[in-house]
Protein backbone atom coordinates (compact mmCIF):
# COMPACT_ATOMS: atom_id res chain seq x y z
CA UNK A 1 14.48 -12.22 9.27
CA UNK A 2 15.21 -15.84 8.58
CA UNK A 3 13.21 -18.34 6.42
CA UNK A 4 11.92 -21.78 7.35
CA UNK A 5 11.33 -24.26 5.22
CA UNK A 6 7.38 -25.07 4.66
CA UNK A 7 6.08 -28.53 3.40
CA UNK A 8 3.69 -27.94 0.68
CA UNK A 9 3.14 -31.88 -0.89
CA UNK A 10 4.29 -34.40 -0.40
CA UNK A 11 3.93 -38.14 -3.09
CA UNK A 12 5.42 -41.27 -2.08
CA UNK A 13 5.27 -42.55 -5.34
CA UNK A 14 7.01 -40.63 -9.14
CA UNK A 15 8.70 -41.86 -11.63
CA UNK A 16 11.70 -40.04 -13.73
CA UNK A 17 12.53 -40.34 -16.85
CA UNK A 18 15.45 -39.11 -19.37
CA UNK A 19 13.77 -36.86 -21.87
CA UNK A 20 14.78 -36.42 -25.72
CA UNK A 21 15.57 -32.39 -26.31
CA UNK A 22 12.85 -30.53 -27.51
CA UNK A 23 11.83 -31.40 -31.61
CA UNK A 24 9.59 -28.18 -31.65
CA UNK A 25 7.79 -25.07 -30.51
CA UNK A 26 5.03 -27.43 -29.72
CA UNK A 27 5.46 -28.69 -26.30
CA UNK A 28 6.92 -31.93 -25.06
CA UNK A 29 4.98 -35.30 -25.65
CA UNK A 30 5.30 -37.94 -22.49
CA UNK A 31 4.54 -40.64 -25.40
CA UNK A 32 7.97 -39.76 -26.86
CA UNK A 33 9.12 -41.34 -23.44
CA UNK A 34 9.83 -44.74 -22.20
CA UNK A 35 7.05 -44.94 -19.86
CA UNK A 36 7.13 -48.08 -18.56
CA UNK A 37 10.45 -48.06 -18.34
CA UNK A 38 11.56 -45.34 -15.77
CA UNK A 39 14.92 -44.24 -14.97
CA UNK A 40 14.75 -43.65 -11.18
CA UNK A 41 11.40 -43.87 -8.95
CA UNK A 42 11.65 -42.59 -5.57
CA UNK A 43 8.74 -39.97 -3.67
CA UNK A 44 8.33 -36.38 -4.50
CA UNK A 45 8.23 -33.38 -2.01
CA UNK A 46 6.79 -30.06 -2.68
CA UNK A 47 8.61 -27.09 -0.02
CA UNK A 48 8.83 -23.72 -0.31
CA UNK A 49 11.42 -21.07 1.41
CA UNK A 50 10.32 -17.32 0.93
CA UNK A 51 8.40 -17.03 -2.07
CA UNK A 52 10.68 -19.87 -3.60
CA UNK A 53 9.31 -23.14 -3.94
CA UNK A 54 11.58 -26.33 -4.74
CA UNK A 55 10.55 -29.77 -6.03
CA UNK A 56 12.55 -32.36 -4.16
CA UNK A 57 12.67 -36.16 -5.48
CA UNK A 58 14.18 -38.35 -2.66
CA UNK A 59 14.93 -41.80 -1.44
CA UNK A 60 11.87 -43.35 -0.20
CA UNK A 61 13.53 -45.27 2.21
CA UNK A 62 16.36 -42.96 3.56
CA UNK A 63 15.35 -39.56 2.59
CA UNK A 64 18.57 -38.68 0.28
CA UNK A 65 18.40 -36.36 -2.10
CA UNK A 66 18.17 -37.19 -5.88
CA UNK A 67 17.52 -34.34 -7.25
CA UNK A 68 15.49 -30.70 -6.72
CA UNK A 69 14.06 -28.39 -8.96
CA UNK A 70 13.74 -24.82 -7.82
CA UNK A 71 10.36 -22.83 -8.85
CA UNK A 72 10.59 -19.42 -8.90
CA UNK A 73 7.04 -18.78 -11.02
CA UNK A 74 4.58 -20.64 -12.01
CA UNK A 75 3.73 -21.54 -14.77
CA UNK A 76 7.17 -21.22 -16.05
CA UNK A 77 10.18 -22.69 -17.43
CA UNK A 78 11.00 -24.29 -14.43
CA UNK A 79 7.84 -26.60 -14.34
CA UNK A 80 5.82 -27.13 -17.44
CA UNK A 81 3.04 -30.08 -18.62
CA UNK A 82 3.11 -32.00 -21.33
CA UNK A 83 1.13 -31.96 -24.53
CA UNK A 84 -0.65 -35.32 -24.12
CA UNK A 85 -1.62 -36.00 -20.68
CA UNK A 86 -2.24 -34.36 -17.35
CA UNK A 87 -0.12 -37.02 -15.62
CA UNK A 88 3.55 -35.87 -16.70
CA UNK A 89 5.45 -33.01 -16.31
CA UNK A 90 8.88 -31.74 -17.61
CA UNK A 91 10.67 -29.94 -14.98
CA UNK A 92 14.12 -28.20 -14.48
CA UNK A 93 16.51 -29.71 -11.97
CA UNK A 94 19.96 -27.94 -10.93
CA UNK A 95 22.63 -28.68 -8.98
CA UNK A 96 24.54 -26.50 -6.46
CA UNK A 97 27.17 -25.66 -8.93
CA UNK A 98 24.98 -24.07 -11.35
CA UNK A 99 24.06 -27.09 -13.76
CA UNK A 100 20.71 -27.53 -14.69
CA UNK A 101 18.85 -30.57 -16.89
CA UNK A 102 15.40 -30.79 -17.93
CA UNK A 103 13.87 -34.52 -17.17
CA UNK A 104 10.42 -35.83 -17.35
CA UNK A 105 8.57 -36.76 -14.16
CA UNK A 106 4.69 -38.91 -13.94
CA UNK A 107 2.55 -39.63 -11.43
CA UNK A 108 0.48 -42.88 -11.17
CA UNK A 109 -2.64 -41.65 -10.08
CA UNK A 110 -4.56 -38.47 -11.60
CA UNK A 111 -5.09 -37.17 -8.56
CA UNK A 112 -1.31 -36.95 -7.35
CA UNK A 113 -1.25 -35.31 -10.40
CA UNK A 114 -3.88 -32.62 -9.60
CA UNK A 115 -2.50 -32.37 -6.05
CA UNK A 116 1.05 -31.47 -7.29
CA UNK A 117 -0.57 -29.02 -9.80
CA UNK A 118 -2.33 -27.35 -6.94
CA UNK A 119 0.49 -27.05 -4.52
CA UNK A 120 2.50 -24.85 -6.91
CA UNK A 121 -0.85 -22.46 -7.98
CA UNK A 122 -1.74 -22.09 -4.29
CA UNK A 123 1.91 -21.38 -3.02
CA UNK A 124 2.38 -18.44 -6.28
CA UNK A 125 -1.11 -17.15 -5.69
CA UNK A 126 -0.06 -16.53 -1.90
CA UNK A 127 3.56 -14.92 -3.62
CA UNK A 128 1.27 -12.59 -5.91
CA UNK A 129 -1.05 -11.87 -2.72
CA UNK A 130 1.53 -10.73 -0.59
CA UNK A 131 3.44 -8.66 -2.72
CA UNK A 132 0.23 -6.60 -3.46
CA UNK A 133 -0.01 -6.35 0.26
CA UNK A 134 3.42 -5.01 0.75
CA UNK A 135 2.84 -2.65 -2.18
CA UNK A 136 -0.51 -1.11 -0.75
CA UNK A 137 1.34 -0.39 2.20
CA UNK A 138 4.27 0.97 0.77
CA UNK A 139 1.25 3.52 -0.70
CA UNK A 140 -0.21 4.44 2.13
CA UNK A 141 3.52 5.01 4.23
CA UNK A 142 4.27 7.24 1.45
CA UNK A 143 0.90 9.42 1.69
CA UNK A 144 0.91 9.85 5.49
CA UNK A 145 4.34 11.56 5.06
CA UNK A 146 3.44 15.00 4.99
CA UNK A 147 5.35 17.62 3.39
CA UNK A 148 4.73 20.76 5.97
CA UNK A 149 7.29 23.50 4.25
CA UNK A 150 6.17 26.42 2.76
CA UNK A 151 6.35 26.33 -1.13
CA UNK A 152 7.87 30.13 -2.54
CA UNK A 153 5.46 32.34 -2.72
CA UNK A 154 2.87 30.64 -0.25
CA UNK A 155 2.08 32.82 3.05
CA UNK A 156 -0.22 31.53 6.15
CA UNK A 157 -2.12 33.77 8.88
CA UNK A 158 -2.38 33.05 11.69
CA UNK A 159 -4.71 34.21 14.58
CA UNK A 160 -5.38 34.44 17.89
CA UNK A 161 -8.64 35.38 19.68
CA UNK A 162 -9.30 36.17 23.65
CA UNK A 163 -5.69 37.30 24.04
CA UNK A 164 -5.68 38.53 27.88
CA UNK A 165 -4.31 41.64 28.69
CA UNK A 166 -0.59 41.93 30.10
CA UNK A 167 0.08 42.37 33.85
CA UNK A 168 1.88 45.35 34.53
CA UNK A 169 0.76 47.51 31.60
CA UNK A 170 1.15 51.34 32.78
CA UNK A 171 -1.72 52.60 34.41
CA UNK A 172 -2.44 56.29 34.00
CA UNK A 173 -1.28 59.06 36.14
CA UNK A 174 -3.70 60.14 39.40
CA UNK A 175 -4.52 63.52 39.30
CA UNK A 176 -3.54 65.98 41.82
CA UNK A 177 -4.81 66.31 45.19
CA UNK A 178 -7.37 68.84 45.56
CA UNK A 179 -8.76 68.47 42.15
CA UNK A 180 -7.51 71.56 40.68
CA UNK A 181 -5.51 69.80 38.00
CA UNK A 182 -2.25 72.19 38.41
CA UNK A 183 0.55 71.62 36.88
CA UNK A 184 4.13 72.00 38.18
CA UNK A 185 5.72 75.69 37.22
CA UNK A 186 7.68 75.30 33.87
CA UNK A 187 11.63 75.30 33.56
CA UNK A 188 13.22 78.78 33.53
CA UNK A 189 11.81 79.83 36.97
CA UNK A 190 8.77 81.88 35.48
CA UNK A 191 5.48 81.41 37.57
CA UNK A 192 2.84 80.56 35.64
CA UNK A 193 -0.21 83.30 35.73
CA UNK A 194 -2.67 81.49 38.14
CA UNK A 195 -6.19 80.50 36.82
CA UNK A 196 -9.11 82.72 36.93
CA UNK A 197 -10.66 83.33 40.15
CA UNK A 198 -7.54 82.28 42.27
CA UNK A 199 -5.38 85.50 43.96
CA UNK A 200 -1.83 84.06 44.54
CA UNK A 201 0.03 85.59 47.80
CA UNK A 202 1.93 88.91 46.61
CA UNK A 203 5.12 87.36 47.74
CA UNK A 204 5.23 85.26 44.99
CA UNK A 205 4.46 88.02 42.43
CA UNK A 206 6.52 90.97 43.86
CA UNK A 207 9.89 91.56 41.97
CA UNK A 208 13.20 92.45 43.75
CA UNK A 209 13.76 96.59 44.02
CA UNK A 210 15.52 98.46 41.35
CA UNK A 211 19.03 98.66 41.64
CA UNK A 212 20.67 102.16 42.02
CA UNK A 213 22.84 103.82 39.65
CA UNK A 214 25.92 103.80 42.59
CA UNK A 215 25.75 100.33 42.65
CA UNK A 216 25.74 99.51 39.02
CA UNK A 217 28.65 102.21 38.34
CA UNK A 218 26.88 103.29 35.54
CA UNK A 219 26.60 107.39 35.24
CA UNK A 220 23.06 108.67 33.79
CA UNK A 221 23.82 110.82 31.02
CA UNK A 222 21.31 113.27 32.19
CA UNK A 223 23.23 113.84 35.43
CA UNK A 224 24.68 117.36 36.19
C-alpha cells in the first residue's frame, strides 16, 4: 500500500544556528548560542509519511530544501529541547547519503514553539494508538482460529435420535394358506407323520410289495 505525505505544521518563520558539541550529560543550553546572530532563517514544515515524521526547513520564497530532520520517536535523539528555554530545540538533520549533524533551531513566538511541540506528540500518540490497534487484532485473528483435531487419547460420541426406519427391510414370511401352518416334507423323501386328528390318503402311506426271492436271486437257506 503506498504512503502519502501528510502536512502536520507548518512556521513561516525559524531560525538555525551552528551548535558547540555537547560539554555534558546535562543537556544543551540555547544561551551557549549566538542568538541574535543566526546562521540561516527560512520557514519550518512538520510532515509525516507512515509513522515517520520529518522536520523540513525550506526557502521561504521558493520552497527548496535546506535541510530535514527525520523523527522516528518522540521524545528522542532526533528532536530534543534545551535546558533554558521552551523556545529552542536541538534537532538531528541527515542527508541522503547517510550524514547526519545536530544544529540548534528557535522560534520567535512561544506559541510556534508550543505548536511545533504538539505536532510531534499528537503524530507519535496516533503511531502508539495504531500499533495497539493492529496488535488487538492480531489477538483476536489468532483466537478465532480453531484447532478442531483430536488430541491422543481424546474420543467424541456422537448421536443420533429419530433415525427412520430403512425402506426395503425384509418383511416376514406369510403363513400358509389354510392356516394349518405345514411345513414342506423334509429332504430324504420321508413323509412327515401328519398332525393329530388329520388321516392322510393311504396312497401316500402304503409301501411298494415285497420283492420275491426269484427276483432277487437270492436262495433261502431254509429251502428244500
Amino acid at each position: 500500500e503506498a504512503e502519502y505525505e501528510s502536512i502536520l505544521c507548518v512556521k513561516p518563520e525559524i531560525s538555525v544556528y551552528r551548535i558547540p558539541p555537547r560539554s555534558s550529560n546535562r543537556g544543551y543550553r540555547a544561551s551557549d548560542w549566538k542568538l541574535d546572530q543566526p546562521d540561516w532563517t527560512g520557514r519550518l514544515r512538520i510532515t509525516s509519511k507512515g509513522k515517520v515524521a520529518f522536520i523540513k526547513l525550506e526557502d521561504k520564497v521558493s520552497g527548496e530544501l535546506f535541510a530535514q530532520a527525520p523523527i522516528d520517536q518522540f521524545p528522542g535523539i532526533a528532536v530534543e529541547t534545551v535546558t533554558d528555554s521552551s523556545r529552542y530545540f536541538v534537532i538531528r538533520i541527515q542527508d541522503g547519503n547517510g550524514r547526519s549533524a545536530f544544529i540548534g533551531i528557535g522560534f520567535s513566538d512561544r506559541g510556534d514553539a508550543f505548536d511545533f511541540n504538539v505536532s510531534l506528540q499528537d503524530h507519535f500518540k496516533w503511531v502508539k494508538q495504531e500499533s495497539e490497534i493492529s496488535k488487538e487484532g492480531q489477538n483476536v485473528e489468532n483466537s478465532l482460529k480453531l484447532d478442531l483435531g483430536l488430541k491422543e487419547g481424546q474420543t467424541f460420541k456422537l448421536s443420533i435420535g429419530n433415525m427412520k426406519k430403512k425402506e426395503g427391510a425384509s418383511k416376514p414370511r406369510p403363513q400358509a394358506s389354510g392356516g394349518l401352518g405345514l411345513l414342506p416334507p423334509p429332504p430324504g423323501g420321508k413323509i412327515a407323520t401328519p398332525p393329530v386328528g388329520i388321516s392322510a390318503p393311504l396312497t401316500q402311506i402304503s409301501s411298494d410289495p415285497p420283492l420275491k426271492a426269484a427276483e432277487t436271486g437270492i436262495t433261502s437257506q431254509f429251502s428244500s
